[in-house]
PDB file of N, CA and C in Angstrom:
ATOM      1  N   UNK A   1      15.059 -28.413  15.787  1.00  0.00           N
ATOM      2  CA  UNK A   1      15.856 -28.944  14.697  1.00  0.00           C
ATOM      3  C   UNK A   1      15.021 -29.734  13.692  1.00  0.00           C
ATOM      4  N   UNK A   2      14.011 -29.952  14.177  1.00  0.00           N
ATOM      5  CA  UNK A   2      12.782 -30.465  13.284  1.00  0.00           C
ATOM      6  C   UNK A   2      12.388 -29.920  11.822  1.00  0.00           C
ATOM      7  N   UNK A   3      12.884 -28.582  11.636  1.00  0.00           N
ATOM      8  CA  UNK A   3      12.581 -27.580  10.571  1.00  0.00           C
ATOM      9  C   UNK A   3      13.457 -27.751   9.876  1.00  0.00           C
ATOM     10  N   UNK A   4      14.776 -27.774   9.960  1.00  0.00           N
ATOM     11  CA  UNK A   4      15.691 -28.299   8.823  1.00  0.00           C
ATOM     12  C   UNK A   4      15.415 -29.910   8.017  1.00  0.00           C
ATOM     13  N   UNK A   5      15.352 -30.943   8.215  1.00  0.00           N
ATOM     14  CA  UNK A   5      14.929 -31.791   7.464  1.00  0.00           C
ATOM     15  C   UNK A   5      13.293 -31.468   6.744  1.00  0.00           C
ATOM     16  N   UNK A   6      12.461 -31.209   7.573  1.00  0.00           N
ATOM     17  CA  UNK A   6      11.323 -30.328   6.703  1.00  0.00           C
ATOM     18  C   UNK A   6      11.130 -29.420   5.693  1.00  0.00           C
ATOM     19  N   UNK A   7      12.285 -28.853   6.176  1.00  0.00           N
ATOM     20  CA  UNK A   7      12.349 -27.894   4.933  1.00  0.00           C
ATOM     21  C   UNK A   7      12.903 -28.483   3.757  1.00  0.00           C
ATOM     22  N   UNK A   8      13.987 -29.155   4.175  1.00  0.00           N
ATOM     23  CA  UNK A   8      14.558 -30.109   2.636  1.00  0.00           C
ATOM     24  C   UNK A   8      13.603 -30.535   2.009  1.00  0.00           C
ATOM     25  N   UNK A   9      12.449 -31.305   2.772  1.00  0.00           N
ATOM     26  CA  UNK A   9      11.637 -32.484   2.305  1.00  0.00           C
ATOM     27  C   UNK A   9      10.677 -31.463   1.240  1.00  0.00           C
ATOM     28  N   UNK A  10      10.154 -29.638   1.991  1.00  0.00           N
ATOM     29  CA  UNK A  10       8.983 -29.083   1.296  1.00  0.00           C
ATOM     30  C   UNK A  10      10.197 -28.127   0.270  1.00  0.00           C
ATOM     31  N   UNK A  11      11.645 -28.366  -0.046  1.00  0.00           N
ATOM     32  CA  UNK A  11      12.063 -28.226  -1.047  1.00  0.00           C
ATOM     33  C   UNK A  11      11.975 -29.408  -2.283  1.00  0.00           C
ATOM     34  N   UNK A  12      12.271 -30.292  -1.530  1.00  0.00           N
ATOM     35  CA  UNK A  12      12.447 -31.558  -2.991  1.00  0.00           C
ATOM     36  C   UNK A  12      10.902 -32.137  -3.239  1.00  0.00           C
ATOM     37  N   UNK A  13       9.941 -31.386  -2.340  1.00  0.00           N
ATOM     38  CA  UNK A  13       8.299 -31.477  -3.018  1.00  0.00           C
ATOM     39  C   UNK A  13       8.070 -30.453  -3.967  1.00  0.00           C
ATOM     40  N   UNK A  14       8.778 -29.375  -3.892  1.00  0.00           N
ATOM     41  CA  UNK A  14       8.330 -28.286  -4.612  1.00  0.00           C
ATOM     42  C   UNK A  14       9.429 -28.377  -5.693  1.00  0.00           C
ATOM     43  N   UNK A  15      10.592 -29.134  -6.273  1.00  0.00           N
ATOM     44  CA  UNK A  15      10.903 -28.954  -7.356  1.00  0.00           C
ATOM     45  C   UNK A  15      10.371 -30.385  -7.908  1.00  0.00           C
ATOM     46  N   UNK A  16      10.307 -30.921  -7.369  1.00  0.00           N
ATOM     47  CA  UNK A  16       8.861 -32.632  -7.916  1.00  0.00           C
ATOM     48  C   UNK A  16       7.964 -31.798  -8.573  1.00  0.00           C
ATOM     49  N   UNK A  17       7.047 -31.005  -8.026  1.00  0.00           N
ATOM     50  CA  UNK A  17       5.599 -30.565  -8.828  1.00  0.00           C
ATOM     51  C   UNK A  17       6.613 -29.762  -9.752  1.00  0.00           C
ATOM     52  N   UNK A  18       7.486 -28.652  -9.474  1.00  0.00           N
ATOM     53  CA  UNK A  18       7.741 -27.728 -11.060  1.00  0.00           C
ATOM     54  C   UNK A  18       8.298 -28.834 -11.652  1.00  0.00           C
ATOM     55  N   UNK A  19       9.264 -29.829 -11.237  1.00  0.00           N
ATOM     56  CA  UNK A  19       9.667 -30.914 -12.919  1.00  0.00           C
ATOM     57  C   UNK A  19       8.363 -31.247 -13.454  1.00  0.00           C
ATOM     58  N   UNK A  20       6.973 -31.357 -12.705  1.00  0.00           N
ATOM     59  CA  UNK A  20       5.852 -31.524 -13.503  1.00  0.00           C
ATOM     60  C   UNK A  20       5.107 -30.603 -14.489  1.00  0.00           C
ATOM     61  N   UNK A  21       5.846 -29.386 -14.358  1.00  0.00           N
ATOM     62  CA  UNK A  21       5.025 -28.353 -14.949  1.00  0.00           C
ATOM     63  C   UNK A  21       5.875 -28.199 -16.400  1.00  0.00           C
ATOM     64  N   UNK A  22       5.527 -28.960 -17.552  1.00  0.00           N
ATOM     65  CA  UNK A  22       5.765 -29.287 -19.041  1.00  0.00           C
ATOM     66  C   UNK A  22       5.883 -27.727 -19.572  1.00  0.00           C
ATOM     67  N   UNK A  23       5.512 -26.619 -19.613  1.00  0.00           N
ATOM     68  CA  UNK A  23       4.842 -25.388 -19.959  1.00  0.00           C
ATOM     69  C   UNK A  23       6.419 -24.893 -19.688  1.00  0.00           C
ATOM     70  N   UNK A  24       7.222 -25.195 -18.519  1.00  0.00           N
ATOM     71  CA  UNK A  24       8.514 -24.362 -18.228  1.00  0.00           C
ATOM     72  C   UNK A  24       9.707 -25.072 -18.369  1.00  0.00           C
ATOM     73  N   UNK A  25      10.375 -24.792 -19.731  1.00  0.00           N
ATOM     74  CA  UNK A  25      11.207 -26.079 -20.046  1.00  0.00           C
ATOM     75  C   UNK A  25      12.977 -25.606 -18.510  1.00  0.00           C
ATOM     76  N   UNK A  26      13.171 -24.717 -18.283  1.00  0.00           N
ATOM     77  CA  UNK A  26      13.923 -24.458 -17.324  1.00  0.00           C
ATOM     78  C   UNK A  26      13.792 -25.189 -15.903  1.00  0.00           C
ATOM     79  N   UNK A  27      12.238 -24.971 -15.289  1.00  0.00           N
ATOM     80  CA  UNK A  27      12.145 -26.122 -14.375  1.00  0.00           C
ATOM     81  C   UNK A  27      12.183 -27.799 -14.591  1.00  0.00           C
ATOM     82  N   UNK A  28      12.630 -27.947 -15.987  1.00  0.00           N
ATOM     83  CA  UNK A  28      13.177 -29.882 -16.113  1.00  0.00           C
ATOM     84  C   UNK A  28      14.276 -29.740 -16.190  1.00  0.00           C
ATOM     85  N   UNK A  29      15.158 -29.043 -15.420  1.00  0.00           N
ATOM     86  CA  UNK A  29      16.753 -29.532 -15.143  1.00  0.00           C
ATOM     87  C   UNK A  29      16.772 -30.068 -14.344  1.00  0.00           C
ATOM     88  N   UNK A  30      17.871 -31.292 -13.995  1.00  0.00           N
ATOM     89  CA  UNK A  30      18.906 -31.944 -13.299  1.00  0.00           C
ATOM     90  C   UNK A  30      19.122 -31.318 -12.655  1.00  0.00           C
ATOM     91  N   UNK A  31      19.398 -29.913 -12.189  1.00  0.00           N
ATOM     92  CA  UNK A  31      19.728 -29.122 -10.819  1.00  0.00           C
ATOM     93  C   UNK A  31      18.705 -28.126  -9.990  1.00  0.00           C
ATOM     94  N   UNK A  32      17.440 -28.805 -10.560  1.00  0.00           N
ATOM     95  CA  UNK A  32      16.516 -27.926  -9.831  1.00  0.00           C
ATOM     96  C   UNK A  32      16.579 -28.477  -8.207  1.00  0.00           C
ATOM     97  N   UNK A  33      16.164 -29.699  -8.016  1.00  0.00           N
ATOM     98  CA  UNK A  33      16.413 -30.212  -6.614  1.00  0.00           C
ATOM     99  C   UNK A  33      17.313 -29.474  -5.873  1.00  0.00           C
ATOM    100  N   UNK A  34      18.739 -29.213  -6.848  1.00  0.00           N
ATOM    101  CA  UNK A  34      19.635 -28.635  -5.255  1.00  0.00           C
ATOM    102  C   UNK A  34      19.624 -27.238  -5.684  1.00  0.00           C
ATOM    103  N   UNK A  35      19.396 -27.200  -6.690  1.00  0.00           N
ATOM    104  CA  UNK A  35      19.367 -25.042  -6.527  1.00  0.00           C
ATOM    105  C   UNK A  35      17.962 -24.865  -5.742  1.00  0.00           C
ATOM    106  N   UNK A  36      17.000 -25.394  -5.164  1.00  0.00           N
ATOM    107  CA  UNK A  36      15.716 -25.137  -4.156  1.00  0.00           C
ATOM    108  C   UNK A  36      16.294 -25.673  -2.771  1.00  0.00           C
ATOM    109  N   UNK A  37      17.256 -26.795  -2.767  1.00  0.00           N
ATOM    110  CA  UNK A  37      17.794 -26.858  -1.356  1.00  0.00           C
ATOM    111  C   UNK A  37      19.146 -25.598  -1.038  1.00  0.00           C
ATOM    112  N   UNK A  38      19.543 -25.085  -2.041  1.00  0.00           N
ATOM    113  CA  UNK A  38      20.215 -24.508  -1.771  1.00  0.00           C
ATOM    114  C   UNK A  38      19.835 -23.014  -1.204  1.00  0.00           C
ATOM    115  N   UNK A  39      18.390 -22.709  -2.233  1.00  0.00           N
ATOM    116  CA  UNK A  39      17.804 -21.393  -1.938  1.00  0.00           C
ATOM    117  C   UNK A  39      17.027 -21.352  -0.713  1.00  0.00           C
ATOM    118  N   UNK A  40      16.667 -22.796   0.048  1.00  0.00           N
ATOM    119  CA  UNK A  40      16.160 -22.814   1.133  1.00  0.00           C
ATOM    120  C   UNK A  40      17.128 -22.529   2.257  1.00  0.00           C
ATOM    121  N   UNK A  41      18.238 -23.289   1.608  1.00  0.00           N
ATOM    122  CA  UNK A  41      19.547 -23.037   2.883  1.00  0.00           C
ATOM    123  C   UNK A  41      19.779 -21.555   2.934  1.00  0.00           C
ATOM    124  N   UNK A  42      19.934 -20.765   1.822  1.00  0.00           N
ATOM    125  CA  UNK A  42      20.043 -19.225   1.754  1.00  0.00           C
ATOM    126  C   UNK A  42      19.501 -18.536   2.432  1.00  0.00           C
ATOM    127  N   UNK A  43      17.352 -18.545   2.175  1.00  0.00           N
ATOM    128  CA  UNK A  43      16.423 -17.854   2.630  1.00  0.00           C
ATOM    129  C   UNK A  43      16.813 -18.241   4.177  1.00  0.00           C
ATOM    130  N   UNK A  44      16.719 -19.454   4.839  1.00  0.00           N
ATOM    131  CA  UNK A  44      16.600 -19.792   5.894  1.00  0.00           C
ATOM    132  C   UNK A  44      17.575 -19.332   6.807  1.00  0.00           C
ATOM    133  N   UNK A  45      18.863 -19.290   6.183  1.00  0.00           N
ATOM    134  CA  UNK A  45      20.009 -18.611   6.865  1.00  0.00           C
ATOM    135  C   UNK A  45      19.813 -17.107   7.082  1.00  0.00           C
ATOM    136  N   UNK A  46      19.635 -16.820   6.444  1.00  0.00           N
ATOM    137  CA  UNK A  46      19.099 -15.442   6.215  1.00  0.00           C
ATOM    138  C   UNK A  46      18.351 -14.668   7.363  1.00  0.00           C
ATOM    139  N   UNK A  47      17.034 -15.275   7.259  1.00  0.00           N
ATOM    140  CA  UNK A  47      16.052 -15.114   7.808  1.00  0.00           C
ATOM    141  C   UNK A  47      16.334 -15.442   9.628  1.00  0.00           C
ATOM    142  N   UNK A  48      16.753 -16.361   9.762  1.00  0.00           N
ATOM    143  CA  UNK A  48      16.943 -16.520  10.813  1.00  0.00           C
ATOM    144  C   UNK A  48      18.941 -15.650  11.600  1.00  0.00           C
ATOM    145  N   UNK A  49      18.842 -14.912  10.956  1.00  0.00           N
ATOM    146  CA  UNK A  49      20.168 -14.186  11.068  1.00  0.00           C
ATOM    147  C   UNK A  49      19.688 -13.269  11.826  1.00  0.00           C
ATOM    148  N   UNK A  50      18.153 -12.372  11.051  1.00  0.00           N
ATOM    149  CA  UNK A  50      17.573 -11.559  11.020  1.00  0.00           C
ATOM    150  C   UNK A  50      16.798 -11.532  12.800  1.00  0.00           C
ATOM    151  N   UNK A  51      16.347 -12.803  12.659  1.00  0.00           N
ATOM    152  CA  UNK A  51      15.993 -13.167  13.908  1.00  0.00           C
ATOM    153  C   UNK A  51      16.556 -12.917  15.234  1.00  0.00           C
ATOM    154  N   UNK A  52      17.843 -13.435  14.827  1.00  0.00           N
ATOM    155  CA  UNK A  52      19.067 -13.620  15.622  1.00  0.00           C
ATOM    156  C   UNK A  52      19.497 -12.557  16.693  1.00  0.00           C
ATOM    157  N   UNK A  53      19.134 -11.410  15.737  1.00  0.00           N
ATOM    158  CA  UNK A  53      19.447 -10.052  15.783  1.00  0.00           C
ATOM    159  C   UNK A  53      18.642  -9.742  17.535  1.00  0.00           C
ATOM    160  N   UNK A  54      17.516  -9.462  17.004  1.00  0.00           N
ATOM    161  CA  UNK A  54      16.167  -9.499  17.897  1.00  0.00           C
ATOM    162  C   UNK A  54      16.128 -10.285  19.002  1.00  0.00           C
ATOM    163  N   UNK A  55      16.626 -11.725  19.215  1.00  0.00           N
ATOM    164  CA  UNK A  55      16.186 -12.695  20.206  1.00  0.00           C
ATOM    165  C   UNK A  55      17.142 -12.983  21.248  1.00  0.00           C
ATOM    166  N   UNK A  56      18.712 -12.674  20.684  1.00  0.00           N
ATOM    167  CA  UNK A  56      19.609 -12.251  22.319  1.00  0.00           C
ATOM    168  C   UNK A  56      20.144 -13.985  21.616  1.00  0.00           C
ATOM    169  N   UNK A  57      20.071 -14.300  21.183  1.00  0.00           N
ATOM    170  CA  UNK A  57      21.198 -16.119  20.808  1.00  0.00           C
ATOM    171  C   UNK A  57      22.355 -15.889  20.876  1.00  0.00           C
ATOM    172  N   UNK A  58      22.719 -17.121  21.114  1.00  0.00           N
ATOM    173  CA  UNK A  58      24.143 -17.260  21.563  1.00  0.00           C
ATOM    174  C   UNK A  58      25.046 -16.995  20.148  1.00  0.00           C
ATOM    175  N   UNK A  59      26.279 -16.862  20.032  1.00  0.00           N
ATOM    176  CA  UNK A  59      27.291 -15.988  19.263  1.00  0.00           C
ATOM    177  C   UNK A  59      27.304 -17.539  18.626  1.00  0.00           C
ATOM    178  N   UNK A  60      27.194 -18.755  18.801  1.00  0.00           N
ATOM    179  CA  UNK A  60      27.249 -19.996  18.266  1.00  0.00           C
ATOM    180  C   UNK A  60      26.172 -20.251  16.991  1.00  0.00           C
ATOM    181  N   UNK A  61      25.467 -20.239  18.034  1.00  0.00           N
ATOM    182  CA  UNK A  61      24.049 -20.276  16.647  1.00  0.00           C
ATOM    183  C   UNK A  61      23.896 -19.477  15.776  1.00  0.00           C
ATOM    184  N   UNK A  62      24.435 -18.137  16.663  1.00  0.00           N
ATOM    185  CA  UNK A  62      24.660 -16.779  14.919  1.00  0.00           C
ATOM    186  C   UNK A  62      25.437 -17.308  13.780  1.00  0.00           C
ATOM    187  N   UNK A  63      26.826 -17.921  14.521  1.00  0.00           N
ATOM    188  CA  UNK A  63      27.376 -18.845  13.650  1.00  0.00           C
ATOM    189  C   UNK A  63      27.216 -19.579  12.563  1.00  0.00           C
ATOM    190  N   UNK A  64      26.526 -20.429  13.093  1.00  0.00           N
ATOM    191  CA  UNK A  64      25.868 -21.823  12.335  1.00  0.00           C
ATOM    192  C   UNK A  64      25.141 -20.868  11.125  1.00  0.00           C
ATOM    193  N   UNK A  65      23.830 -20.130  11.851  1.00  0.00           N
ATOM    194  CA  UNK A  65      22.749 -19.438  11.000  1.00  0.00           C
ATOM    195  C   UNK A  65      23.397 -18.626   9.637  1.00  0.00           C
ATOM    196  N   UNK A  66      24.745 -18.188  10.138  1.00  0.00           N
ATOM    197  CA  UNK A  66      25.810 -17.211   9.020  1.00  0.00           C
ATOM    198  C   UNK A  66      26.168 -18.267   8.116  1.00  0.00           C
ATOM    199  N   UNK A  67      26.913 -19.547   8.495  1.00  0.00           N
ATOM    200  CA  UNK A  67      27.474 -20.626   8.055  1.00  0.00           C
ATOM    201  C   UNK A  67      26.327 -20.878   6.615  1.00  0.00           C
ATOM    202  N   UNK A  68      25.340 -20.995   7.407  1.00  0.00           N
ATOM    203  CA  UNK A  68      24.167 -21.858   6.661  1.00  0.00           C
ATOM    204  C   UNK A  68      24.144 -20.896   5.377  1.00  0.00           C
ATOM    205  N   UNK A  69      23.703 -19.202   5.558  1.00  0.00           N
ATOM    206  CA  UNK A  69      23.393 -18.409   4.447  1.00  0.00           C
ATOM    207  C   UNK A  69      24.367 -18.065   3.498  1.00  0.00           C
ATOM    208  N   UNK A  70      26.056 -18.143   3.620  1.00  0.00           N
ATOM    209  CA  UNK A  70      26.959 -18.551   3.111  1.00  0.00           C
ATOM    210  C   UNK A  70      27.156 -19.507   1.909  1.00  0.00           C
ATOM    211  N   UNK A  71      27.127 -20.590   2.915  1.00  0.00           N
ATOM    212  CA  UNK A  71      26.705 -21.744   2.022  1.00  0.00           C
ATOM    213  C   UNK A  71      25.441 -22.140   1.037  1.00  0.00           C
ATOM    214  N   UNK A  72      24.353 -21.649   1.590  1.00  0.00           N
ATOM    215  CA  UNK A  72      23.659 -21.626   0.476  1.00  0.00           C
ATOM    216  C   UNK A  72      23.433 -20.734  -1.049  1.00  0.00           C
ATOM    217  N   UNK A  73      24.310 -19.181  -0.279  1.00  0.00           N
ATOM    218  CA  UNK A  73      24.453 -18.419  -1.750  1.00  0.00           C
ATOM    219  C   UNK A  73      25.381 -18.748  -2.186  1.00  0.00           C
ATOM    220  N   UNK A  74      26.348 -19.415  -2.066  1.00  0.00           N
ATOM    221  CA  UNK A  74      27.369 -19.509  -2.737  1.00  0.00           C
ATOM    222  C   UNK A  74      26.974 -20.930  -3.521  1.00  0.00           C
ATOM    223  N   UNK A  75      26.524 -21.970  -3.204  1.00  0.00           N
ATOM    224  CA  UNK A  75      25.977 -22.662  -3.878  1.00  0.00           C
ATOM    225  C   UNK A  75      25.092 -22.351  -5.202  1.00  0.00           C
ATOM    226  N   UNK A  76      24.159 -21.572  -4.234  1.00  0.00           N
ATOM    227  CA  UNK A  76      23.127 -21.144  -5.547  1.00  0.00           C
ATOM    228  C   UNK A  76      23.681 -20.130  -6.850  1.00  0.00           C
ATOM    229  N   UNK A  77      25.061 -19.423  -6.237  1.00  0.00           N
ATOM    230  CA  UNK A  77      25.115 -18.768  -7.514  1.00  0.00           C
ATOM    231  C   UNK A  77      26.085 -19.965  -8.529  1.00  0.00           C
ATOM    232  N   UNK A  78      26.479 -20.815  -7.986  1.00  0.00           N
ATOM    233  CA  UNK A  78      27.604 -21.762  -8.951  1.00  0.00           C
ATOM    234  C   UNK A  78      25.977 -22.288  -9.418  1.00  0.00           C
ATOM    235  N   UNK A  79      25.066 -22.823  -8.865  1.00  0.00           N
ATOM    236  CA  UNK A  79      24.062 -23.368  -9.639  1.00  0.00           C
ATOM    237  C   UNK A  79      23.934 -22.765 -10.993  1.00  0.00           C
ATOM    238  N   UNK A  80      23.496 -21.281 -10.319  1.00  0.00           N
ATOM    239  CA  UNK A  80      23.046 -20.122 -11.455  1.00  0.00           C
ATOM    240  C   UNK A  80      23.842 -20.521 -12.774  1.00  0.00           C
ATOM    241  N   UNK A  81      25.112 -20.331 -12.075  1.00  0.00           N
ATOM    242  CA  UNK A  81      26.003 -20.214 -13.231  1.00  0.00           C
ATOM    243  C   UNK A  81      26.217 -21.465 -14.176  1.00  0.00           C
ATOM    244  N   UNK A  82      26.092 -22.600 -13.769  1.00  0.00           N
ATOM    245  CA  UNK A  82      25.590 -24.203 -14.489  1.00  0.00           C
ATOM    246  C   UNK A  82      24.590 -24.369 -15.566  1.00  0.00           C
ATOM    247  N   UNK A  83      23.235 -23.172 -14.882  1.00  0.00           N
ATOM    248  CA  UNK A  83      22.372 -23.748 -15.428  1.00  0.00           C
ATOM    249  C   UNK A  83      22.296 -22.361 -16.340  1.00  0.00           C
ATOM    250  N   UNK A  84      22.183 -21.377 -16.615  1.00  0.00           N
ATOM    251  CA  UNK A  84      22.377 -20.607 -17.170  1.00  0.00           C
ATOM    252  C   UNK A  84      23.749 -20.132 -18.526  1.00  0.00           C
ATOM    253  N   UNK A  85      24.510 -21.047 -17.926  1.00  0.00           N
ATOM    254  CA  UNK A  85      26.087 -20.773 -18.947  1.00  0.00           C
ATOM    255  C   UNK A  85      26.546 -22.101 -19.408  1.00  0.00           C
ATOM    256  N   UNK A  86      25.749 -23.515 -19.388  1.00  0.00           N
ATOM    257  CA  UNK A  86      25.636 -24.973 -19.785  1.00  0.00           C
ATOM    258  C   UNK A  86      24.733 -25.010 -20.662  1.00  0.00           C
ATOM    259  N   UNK A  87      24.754 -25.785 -20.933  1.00  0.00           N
ATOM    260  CA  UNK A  87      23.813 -27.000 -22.560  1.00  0.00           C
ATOM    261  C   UNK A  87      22.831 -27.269 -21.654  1.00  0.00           C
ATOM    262  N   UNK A  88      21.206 -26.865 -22.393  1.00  0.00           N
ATOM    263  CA  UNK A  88      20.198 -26.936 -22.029  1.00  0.00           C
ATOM    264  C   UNK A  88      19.290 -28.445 -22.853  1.00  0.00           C
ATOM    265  N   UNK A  89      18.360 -29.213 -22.202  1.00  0.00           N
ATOM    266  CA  UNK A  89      18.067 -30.353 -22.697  1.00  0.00           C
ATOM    267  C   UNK A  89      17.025 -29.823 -23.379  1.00  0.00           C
ATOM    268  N   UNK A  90      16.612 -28.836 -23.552  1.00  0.00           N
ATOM    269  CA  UNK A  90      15.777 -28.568 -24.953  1.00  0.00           C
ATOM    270  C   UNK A  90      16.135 -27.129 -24.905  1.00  0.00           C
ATOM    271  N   UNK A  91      15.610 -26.987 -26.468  1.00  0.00           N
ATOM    272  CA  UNK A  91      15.627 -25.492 -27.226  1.00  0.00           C
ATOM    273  C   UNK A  91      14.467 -24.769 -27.159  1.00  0.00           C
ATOM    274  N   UNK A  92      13.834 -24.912 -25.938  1.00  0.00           N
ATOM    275  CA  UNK A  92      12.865 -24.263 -25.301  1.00  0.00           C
ATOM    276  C   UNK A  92      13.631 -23.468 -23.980  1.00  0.00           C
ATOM    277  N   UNK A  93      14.380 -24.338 -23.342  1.00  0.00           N
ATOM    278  CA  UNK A  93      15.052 -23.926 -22.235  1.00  0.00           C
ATOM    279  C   UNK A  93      16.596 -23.339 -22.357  1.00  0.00           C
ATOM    280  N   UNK A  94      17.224 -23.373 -23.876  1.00  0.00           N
ATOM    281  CA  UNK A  94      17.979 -22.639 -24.098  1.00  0.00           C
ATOM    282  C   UNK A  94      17.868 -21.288 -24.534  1.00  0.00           C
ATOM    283  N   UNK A  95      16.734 -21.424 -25.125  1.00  0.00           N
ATOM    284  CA  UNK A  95      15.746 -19.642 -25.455  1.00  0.00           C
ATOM    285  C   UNK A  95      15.739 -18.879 -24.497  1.00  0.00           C
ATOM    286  N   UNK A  96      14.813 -19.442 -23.137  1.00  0.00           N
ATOM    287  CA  UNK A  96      14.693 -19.232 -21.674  1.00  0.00           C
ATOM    288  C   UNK A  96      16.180 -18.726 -20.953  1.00  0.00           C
ATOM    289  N   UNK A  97      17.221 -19.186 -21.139  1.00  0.00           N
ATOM    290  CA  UNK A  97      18.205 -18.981 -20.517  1.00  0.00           C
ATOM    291  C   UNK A  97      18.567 -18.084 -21.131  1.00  0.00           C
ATOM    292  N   UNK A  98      18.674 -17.617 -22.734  1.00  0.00           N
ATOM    293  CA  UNK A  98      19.100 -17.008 -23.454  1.00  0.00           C
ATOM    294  C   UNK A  98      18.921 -15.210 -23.006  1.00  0.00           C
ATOM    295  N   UNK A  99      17.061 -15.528 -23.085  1.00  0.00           N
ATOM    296  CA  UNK A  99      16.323 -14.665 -22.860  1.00  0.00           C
ATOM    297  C   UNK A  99      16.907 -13.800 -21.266  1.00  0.00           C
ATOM    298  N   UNK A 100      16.317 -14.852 -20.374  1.00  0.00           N
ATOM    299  CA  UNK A 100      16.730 -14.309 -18.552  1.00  0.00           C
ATOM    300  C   UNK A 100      18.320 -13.536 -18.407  1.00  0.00           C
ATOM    301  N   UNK A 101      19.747 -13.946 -19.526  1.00  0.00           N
ATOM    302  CA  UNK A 101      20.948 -13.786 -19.076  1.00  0.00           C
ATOM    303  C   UNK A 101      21.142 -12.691 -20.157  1.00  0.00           C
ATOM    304  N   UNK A 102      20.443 -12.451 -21.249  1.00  0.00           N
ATOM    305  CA  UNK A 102      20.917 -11.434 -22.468  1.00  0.00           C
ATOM    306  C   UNK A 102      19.996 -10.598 -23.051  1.00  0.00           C
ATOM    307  N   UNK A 103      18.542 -11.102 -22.499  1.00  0.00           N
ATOM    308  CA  UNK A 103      17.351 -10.957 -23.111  1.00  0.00           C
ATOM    309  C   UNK A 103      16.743  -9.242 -22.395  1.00  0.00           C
ATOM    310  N   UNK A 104      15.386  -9.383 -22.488  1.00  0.00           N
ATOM    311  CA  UNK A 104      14.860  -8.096 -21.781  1.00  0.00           C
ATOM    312  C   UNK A 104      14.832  -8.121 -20.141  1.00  0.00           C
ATOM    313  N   UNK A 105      14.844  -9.642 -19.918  1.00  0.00           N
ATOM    314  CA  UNK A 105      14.607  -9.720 -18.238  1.00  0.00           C
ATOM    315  C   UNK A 105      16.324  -9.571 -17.442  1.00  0.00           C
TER     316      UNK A 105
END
């Protein structure tokens, strides 16, 4: 159980350094912290579903592991949808959003 608070901690390190990265006006939102805890809760649920499969676990922990990947996509897409379909704090990062939701990407 050691890996779940770890992982939070090497999520809210890794949206610390991108709020540092000036160059990507999208990584200085207000919801980067929980759209990376959320995508960790996703991947992790996920991944360990996958596991699940393979290792013979109890119908409980499949549970939880389902619970977890649930909850984290469903989070992450209301994120998506916040940060992508909301007022951006610069017109660098409204371009960016513009671009990713209408653009070529």
């Amino acid at each position: 159980m050691a890996a779940v608070p770890l992982a939070a901690l090497a999520a809210g390190y890794t949206a610390f350094l991108f709020g540092q990265a000036e160059g990507r006006d999208l990584w200085q939102s207000p919801t980067l912290l929980w759209d990376l805890l959320a995508q960790a809760m996703m991947a992790g649920g996920g991944a360990l579903l996958i596991v699940a499969q393979f290792a013979g676990l109890e119908p409980d922990a499949v549970g939880v592991f389902a619970g977890a990947f649930v909850v984290g996509t469903v989070a992450h897409l209301v994120l998506l949808a916040v940060e992508f379909g909301g007022r951006h704090a610069s017109a660098g990062a409204a371009v960016a959003a513009r671009v990713a939701v209408r653009g070529r990407y």
